[in-house]
N, C-alpha and C. Protein backbone atom coordinates (compact mmCIF):
# COMPACT_ATOMS: atom_id res chain seq x y z
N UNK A 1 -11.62 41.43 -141.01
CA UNK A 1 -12.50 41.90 -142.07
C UNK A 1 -13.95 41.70 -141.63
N UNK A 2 -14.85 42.41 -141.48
CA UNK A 2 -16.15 42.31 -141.83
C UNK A 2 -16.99 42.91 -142.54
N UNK A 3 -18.24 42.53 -142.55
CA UNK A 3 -18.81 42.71 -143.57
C UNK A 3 -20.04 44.22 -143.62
N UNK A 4 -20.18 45.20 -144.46
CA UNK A 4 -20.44 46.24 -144.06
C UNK A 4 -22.02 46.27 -145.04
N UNK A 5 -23.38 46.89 -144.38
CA UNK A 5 -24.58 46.72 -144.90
C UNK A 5 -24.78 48.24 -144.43
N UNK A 6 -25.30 48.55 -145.33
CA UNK A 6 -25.65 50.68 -145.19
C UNK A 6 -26.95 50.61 -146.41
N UNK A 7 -27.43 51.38 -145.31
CA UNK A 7 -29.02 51.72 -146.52
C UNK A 7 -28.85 53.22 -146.55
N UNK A 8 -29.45 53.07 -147.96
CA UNK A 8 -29.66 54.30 -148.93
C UNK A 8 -30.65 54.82 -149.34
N UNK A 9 -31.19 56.08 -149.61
CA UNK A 9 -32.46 56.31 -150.31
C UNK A 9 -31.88 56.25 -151.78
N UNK A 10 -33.17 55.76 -152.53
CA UNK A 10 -32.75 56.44 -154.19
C UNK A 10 -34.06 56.30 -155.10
N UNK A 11 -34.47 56.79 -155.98
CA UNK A 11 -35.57 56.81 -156.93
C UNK A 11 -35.56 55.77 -157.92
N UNK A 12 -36.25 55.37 -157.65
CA UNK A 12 -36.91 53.70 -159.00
C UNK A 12 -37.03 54.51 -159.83
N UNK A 13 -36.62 54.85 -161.18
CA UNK A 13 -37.38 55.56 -162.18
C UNK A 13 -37.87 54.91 -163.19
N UNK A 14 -39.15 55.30 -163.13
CA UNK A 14 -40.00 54.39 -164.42
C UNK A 14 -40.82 55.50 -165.55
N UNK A 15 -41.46 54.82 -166.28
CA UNK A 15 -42.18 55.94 -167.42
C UNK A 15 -42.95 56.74 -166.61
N UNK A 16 -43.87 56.47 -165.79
CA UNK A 16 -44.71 57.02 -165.09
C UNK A 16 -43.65 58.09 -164.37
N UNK A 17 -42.73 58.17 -163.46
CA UNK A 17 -42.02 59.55 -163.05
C UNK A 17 -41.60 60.61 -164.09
N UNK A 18 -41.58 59.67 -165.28
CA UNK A 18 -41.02 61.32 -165.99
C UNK A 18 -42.73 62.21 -166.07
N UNK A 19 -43.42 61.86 -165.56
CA UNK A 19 -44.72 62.41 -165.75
C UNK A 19 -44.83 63.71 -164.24
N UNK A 20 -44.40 62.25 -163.29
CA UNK A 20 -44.67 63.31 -161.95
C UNK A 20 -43.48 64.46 -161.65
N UNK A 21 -44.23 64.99 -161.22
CA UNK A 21 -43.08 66.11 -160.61
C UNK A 21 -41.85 65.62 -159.51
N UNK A 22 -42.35 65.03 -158.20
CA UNK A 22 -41.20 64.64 -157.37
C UNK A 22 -41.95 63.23 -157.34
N UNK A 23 -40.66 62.95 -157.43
CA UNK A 23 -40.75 60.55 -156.80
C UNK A 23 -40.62 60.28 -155.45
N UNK A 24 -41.23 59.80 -155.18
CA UNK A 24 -40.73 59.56 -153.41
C UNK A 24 -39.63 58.42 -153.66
N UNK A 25 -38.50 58.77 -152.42
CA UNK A 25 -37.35 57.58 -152.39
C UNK A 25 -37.79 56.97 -151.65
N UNK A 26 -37.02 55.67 -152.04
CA UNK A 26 -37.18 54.31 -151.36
C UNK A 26 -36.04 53.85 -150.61
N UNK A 27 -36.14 53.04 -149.53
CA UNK A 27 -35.40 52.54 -149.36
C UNK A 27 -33.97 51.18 -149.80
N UNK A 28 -33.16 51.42 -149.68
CA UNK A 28 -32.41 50.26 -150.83
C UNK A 28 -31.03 50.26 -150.12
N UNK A 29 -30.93 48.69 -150.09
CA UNK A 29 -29.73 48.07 -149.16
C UNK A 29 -28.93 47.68 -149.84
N UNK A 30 -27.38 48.36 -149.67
CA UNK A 30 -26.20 48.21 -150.06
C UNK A 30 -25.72 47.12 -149.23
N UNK A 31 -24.66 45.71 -149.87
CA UNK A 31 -24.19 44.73 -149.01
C UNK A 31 -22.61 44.81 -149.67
N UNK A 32 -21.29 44.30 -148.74
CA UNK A 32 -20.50 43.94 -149.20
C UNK A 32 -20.26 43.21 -147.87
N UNK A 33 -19.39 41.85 -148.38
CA UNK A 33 -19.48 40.81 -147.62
C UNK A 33 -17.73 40.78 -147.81
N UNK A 34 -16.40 41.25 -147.00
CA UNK A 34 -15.24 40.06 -147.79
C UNK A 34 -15.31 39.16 -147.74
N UNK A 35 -15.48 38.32 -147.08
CA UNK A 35 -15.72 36.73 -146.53
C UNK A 35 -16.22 36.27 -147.72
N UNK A 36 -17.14 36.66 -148.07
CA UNK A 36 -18.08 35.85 -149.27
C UNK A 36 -17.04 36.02 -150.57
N UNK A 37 -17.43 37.50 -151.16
CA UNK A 37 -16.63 38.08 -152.44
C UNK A 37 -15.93 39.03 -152.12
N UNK A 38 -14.66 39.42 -151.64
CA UNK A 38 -14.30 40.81 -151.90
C UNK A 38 -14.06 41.92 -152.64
N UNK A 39 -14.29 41.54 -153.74
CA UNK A 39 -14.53 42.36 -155.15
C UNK A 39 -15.94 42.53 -155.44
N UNK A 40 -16.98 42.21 -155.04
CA UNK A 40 -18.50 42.54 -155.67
C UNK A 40 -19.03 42.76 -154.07
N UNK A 41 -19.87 43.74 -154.78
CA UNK A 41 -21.30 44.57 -153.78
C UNK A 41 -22.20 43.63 -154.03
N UNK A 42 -23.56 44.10 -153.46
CA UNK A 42 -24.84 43.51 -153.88
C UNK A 42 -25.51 45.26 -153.21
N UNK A 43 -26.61 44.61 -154.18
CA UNK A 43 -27.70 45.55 -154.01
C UNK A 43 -29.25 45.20 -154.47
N UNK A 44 -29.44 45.38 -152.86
CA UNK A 44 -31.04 44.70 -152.65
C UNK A 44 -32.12 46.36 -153.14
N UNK A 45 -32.91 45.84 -153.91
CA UNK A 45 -34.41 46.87 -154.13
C UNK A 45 -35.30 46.01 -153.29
N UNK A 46 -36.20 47.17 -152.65
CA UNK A 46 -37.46 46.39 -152.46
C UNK A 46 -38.62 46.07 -153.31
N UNK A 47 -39.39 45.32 -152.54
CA UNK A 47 -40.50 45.34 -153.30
C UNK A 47 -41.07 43.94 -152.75
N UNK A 48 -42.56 43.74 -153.26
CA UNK A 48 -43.23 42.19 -152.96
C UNK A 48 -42.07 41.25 -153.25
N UNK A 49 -41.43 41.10 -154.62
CA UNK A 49 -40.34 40.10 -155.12
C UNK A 49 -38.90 41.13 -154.87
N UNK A 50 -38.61 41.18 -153.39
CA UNK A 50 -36.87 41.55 -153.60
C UNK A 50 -36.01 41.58 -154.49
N UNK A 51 -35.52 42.25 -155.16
CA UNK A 51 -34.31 42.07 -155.85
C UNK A 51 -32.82 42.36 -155.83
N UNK A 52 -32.47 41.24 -155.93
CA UNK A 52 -30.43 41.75 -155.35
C UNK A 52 -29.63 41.29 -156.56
N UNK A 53 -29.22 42.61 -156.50
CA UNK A 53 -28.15 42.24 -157.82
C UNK A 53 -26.32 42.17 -157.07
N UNK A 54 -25.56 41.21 -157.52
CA UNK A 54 -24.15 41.58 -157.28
C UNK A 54 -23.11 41.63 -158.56
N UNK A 55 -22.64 42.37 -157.96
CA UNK A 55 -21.58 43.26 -159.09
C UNK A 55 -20.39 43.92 -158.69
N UNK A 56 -19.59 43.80 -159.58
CA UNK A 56 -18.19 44.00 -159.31
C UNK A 56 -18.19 45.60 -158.72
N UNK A 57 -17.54 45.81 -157.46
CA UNK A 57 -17.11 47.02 -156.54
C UNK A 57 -16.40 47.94 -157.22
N UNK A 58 -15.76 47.12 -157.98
CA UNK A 58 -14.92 48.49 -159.30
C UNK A 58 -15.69 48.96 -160.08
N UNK A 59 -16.82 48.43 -160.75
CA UNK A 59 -17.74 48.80 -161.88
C UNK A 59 -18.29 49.74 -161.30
N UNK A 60 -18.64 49.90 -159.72
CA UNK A 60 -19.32 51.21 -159.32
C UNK A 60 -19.07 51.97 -158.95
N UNK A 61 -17.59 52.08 -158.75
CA UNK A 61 -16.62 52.73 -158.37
C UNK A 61 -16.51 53.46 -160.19
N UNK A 62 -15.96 52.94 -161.01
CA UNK A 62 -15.77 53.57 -162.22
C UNK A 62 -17.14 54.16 -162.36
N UNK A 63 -18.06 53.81 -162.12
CA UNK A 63 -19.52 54.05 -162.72
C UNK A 63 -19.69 55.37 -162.10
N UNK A 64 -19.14 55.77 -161.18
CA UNK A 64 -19.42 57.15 -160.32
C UNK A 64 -18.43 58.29 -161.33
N UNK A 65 -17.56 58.14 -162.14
CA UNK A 65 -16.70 58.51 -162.96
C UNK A 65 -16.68 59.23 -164.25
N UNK A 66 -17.83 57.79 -165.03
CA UNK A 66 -18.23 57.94 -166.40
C UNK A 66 -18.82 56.94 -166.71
N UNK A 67 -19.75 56.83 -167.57
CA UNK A 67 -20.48 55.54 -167.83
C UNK A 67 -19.25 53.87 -167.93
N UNK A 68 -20.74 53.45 -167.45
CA UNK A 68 -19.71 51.96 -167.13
C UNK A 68 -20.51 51.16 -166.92
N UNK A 69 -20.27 50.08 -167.28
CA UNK A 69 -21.25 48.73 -167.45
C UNK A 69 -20.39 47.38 -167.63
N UNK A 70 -21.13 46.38 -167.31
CA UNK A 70 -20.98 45.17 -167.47
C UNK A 70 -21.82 43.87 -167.23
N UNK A 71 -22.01 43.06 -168.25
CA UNK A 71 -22.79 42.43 -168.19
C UNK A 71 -24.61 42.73 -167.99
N UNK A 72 -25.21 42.72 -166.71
CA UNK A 72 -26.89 43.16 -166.66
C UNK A 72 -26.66 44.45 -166.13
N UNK A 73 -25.42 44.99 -165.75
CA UNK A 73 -25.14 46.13 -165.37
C UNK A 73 -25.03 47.50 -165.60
N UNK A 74 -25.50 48.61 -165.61
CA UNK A 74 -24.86 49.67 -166.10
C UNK A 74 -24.53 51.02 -165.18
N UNK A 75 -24.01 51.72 -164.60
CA UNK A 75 -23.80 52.83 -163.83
C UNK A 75 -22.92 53.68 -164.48
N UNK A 76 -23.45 55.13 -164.25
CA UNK A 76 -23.15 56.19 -164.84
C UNK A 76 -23.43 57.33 -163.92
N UNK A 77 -22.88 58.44 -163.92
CA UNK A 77 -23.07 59.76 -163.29
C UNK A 77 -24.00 60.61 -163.65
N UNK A 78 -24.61 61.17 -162.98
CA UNK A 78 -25.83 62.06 -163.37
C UNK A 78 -26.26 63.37 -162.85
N UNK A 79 -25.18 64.52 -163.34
CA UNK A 79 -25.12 65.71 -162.92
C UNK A 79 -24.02 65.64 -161.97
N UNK A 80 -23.79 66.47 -161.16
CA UNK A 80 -23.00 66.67 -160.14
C UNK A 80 -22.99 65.96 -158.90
N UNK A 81 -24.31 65.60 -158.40
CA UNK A 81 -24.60 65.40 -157.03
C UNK A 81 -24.87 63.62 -157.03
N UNK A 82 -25.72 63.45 -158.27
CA UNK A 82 -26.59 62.02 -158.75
C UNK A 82 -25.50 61.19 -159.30
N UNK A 83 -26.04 59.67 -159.12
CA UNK A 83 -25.58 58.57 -159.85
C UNK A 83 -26.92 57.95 -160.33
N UNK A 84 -26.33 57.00 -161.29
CA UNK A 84 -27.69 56.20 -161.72
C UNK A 84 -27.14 54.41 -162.11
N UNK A 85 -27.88 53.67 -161.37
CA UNK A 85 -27.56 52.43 -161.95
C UNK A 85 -28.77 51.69 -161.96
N UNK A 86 -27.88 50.84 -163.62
CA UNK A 86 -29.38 50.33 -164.33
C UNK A 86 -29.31 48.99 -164.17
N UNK A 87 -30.39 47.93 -164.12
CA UNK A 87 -30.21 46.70 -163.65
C UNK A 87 -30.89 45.94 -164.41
N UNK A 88 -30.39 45.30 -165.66
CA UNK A 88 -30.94 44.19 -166.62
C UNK A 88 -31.47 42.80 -165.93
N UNK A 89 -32.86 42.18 -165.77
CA UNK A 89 -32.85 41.08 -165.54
C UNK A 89 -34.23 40.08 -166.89
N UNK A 90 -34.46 39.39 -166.35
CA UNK A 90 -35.60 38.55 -167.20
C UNK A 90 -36.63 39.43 -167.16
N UNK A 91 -37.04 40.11 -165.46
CA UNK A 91 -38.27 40.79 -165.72
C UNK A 91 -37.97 42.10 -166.24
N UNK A 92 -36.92 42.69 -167.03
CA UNK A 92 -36.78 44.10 -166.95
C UNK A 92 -35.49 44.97 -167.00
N UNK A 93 -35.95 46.12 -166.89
CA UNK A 93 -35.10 46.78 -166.83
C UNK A 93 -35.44 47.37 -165.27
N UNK A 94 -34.76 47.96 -164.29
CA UNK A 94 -34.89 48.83 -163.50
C UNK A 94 -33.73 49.63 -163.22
N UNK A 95 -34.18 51.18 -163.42
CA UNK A 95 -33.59 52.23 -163.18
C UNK A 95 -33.09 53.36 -161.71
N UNK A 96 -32.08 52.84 -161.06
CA UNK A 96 -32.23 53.87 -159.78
C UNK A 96 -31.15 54.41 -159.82
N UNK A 97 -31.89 55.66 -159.06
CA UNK A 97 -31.05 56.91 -159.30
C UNK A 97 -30.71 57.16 -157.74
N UNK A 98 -29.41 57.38 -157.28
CA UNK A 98 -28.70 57.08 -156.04
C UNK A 98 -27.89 58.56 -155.92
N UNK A 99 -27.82 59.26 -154.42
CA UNK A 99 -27.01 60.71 -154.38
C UNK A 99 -25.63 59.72 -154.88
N UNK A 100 -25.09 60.51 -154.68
CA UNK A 100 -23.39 60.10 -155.41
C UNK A 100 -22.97 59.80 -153.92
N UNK A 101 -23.20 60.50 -152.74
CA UNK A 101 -22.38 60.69 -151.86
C UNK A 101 -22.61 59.75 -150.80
N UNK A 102 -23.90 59.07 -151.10
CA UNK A 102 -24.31 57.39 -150.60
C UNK A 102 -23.34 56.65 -150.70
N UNK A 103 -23.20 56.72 -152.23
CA UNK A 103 -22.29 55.47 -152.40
C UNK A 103 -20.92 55.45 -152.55
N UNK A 104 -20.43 56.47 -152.43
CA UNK A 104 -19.05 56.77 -152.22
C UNK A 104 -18.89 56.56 -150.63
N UNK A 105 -19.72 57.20 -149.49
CA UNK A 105 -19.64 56.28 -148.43
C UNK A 105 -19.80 54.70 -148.02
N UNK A 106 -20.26 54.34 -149.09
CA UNK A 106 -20.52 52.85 -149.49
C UNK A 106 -19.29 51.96 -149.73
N UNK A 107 -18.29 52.85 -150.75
CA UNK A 107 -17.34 52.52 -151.14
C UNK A 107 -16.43 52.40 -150.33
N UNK A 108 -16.38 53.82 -149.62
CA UNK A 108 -15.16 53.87 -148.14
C UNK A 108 -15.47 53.08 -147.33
N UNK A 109 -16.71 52.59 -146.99
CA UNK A 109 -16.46 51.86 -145.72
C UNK A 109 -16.45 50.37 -146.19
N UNK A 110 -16.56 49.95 -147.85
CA UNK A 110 -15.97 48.55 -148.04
C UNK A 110 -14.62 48.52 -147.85
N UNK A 111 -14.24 49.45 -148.62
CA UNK A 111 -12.82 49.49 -148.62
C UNK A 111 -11.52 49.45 -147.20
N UNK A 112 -12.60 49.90 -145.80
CA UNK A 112 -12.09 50.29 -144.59
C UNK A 112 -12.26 48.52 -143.87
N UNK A 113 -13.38 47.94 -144.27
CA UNK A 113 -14.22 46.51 -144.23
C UNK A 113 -12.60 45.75 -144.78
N UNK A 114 -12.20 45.79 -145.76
CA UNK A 114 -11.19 44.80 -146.26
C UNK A 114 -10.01 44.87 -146.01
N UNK A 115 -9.83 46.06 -145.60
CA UNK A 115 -8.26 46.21 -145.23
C UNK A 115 -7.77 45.55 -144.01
N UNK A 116 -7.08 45.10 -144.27
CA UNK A 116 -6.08 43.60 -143.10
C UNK A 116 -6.08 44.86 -141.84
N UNK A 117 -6.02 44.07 -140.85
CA UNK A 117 -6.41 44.58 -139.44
C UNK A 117 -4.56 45.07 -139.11
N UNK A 118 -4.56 46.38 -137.95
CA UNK A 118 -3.71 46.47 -138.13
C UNK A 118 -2.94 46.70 -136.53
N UNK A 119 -1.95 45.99 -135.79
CA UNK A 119 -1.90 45.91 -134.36
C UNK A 119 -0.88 46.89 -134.12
């Protein structure tokens, strides 16, 4: 088993974008560790104060589906192509909006990451 790290673009959305026309994407690091958790991702935003949230691998897996949440969590689908996951903490809310097809490669290659080795 090891552990699989893939970066993604996706849009921070805040009040100020529903204003602009296009958002520039950012960069944003997907982690899954088995060793550590094999059931939860993490997901680092940038910024001056980093932020990494971890969360259950099924919740974003369902979340690509139909709305789905748990706990500071929420992910949901957004159109055809888009996902969106929302991230409750002390400072906030933050909103990113992720292609779908990021993180479904995200998904396959945890899923390829955990599977018992095979001789």
């Amino acid at each position: 088993m090891s552990a699989v790290e893939q970066y993604a673009r996706a849009h921070i959305v805040t009040d100020a974008d529903i204003l602009a026309e296009e958002q520039d994407a950012v960069p944003v690091i997907l982690r899954y560790d088995p060793e550590i958790d094999p059931r939860s991702v993490r997901v680092r935003l940038p910024g001056r104060e980093a932020h990494e949230w971890t969360f259950s691998r099924s919740l974003l897996e369902q979340g690509l589906r139909a709305p789905a949440g748990s706990g500071e969590i929420r992910v949901w689908p957004c159109g055809r192509v888009q996902a969106v996951v929302e991230f409750h903490s002390a400072q906030g809310v933050s909103v990113v909006q992720f292609e779908t097809k990021a993180l479904m490669r995200f998904l396959r290659r945890t899923y390829l990451a955990a599977a018992p080795a095979r001789r």
